[in-house]
N, C-alpha and C. Protein backbone atom coordinates (compact mmCIF):
# COMPACT_ATOMS: atom_id res chain seq x y z
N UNK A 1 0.84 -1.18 0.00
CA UNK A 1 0.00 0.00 0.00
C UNK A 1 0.88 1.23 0.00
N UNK A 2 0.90 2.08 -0.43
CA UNK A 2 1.52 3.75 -1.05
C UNK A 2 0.16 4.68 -1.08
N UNK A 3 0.30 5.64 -0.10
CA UNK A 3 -0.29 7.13 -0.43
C UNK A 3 0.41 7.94 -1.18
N UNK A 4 0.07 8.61 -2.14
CA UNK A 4 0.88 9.85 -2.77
C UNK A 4 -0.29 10.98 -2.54
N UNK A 5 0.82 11.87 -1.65
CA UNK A 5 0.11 13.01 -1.47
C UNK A 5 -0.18 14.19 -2.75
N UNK A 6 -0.94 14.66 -2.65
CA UNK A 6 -1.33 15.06 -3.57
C UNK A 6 -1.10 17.01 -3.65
N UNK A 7 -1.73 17.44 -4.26
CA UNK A 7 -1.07 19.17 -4.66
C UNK A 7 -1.59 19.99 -3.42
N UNK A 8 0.16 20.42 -2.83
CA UNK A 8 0.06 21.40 -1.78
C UNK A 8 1.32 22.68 -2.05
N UNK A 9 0.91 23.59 -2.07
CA UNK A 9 1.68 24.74 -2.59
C UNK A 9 3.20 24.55 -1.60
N UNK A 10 4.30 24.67 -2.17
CA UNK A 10 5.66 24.82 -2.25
C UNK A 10 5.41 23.83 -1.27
N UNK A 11 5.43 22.22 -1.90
CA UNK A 11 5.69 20.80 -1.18
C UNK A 11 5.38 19.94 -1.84
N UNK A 12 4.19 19.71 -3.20
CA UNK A 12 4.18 18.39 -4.14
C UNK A 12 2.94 18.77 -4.48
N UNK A 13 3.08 18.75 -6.21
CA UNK A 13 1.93 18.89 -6.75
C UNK A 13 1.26 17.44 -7.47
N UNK A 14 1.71 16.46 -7.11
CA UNK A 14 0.94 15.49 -6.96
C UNK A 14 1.04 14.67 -8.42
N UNK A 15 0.46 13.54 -8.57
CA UNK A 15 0.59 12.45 -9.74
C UNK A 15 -0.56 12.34 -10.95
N UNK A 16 -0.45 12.05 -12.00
CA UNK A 16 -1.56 11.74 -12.92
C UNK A 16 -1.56 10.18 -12.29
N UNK A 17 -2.53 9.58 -12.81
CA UNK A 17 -2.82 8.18 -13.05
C UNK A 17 -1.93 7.08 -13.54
N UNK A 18 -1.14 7.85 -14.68
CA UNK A 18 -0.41 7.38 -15.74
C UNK A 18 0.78 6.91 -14.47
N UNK A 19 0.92 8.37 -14.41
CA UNK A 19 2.32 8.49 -13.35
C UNK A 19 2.25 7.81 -11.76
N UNK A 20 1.16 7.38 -11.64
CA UNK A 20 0.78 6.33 -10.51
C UNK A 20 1.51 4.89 -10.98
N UNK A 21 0.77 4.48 -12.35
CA UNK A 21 1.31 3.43 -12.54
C UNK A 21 2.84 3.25 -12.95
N UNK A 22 3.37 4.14 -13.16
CA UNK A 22 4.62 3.88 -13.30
C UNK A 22 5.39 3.58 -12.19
N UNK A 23 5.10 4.24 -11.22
CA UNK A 23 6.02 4.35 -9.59
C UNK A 23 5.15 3.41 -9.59
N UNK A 24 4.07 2.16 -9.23
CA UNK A 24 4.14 1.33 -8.94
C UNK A 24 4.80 -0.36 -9.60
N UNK A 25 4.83 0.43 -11.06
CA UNK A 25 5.54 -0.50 -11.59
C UNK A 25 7.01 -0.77 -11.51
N UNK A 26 7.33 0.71 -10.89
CA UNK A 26 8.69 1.03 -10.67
C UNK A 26 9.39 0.10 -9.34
N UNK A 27 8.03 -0.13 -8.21
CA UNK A 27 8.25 -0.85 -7.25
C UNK A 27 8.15 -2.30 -7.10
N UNK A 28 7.32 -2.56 -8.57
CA UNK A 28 7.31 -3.90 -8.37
C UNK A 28 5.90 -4.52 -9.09
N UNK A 29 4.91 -3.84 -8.65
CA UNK A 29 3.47 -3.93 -8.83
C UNK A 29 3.18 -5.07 -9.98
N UNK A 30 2.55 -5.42 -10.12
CA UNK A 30 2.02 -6.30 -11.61
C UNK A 30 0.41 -5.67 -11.33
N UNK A 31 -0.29 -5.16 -10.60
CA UNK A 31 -1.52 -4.92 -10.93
C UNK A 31 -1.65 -3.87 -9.16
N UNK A 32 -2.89 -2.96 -9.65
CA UNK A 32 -2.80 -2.31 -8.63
C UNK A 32 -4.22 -2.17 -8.81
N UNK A 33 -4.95 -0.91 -7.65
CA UNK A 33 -5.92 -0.58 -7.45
C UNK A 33 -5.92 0.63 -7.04
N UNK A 34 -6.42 1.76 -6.92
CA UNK A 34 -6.82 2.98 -7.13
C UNK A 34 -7.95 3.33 -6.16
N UNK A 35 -7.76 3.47 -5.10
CA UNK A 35 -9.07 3.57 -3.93
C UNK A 35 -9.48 4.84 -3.49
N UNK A 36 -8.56 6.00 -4.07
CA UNK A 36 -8.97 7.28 -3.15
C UNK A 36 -7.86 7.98 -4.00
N UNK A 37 -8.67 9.36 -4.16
CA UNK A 37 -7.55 10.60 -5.35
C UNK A 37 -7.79 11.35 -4.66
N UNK A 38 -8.10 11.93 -3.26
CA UNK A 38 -8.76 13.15 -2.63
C UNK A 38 -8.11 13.11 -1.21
N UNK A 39 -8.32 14.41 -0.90
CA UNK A 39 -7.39 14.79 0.45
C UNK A 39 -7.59 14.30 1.72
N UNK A 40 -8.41 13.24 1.58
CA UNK A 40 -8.91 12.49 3.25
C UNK A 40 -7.37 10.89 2.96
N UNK A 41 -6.33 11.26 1.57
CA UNK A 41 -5.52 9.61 1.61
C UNK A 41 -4.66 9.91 2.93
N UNK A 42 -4.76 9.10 3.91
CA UNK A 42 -3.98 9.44 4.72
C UNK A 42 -2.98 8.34 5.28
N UNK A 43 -1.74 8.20 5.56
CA UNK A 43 -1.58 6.42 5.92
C UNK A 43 -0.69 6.92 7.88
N UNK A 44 -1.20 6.07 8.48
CA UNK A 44 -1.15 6.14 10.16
C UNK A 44 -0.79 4.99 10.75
N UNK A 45 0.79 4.88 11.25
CA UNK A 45 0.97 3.58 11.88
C UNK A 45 1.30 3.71 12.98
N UNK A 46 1.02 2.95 13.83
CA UNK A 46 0.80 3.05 15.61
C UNK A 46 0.75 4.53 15.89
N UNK A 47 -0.26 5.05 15.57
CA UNK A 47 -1.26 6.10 15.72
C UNK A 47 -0.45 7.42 15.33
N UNK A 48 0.77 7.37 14.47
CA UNK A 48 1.57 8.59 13.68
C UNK A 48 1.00 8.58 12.45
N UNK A 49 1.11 9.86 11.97
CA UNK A 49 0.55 10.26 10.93
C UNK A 49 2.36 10.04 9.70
N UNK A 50 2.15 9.14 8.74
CA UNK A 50 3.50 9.20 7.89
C UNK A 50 3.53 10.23 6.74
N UNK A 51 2.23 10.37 6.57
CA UNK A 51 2.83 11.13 4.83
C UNK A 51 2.32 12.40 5.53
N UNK A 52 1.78 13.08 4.59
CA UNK A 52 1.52 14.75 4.62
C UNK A 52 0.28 15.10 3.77
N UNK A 53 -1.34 14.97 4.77
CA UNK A 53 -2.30 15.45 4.12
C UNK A 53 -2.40 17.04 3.55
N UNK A 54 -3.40 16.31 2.73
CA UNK A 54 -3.23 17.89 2.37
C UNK A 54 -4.31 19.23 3.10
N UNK A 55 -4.94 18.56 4.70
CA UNK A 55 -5.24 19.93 5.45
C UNK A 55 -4.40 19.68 6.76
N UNK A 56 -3.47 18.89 6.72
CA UNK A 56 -2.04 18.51 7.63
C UNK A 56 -2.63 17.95 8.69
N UNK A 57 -3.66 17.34 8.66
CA UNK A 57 -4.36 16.75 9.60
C UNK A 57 -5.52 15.33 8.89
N UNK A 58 -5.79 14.66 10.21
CA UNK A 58 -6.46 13.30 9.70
C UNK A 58 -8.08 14.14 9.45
N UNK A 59 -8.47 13.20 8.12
CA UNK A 59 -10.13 14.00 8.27
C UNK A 59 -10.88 12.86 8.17
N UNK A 60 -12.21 13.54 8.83
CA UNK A 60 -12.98 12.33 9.12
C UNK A 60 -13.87 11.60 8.01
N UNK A 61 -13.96 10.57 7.55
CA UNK A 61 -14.10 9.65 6.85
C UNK A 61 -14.77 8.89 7.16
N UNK A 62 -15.65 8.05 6.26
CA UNK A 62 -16.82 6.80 7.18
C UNK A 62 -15.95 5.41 6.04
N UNK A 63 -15.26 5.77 5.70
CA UNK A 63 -14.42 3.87 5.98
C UNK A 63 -12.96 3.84 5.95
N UNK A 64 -12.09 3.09 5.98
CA UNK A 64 -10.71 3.16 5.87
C UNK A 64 -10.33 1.69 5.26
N UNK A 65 -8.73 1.52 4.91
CA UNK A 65 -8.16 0.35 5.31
C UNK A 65 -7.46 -0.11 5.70
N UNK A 66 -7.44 -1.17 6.51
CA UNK A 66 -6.19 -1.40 8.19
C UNK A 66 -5.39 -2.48 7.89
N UNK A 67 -4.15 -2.60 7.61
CA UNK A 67 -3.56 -3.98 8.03
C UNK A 67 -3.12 -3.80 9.02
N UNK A 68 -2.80 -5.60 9.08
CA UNK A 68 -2.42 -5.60 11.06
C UNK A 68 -1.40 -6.46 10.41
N UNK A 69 -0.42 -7.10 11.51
CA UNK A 69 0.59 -7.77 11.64
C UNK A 69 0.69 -8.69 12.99
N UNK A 70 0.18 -9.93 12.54
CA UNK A 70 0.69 -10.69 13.60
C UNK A 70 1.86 -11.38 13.90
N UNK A 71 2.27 -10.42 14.88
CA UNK A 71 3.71 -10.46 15.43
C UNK A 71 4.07 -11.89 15.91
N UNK A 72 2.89 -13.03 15.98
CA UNK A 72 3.51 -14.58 16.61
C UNK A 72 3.80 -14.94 15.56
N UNK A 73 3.51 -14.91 13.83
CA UNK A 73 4.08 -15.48 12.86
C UNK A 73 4.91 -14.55 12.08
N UNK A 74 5.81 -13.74 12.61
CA UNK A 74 6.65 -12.74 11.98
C UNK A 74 8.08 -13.60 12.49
């Protein structure tokens, strides 16, 4: 999973589609999915915020998606 933040004045004006699939092909990808183009993409692990929304804060949203990691088969 990859957020790319999207257009915020003097910090990243963000990706076409095209240019999505390339950086994921760039990483590896053979097929991807496209779930969210709008300023609520946010990615949060043990409750830090990693990338950089674009109102610099989490917004509220009615779904998300979570992986977990179970640490007894790691």
């Amino acid at each position: 999973m990859i957020v790319i933040d999207g257009r915020q004045s003097n910090y990243y004006v963000g990706v076409t589609t095209g240019q999505e699939g390339a950086i994921l092909r760039a990483l590896g990808a053979y097929s991807a999915v496209n779930l969210d183009g709008g300023g609520s993409s946010c990615v949060v692990v043990n409750g830090e915020i990693k990338n950089k929304p674009s109102y610099s804060f989490e917004r509220a949203v009615a779904n998300g998606i979570m992986a977990t990691v179970n640490k007894e088969n790691v």
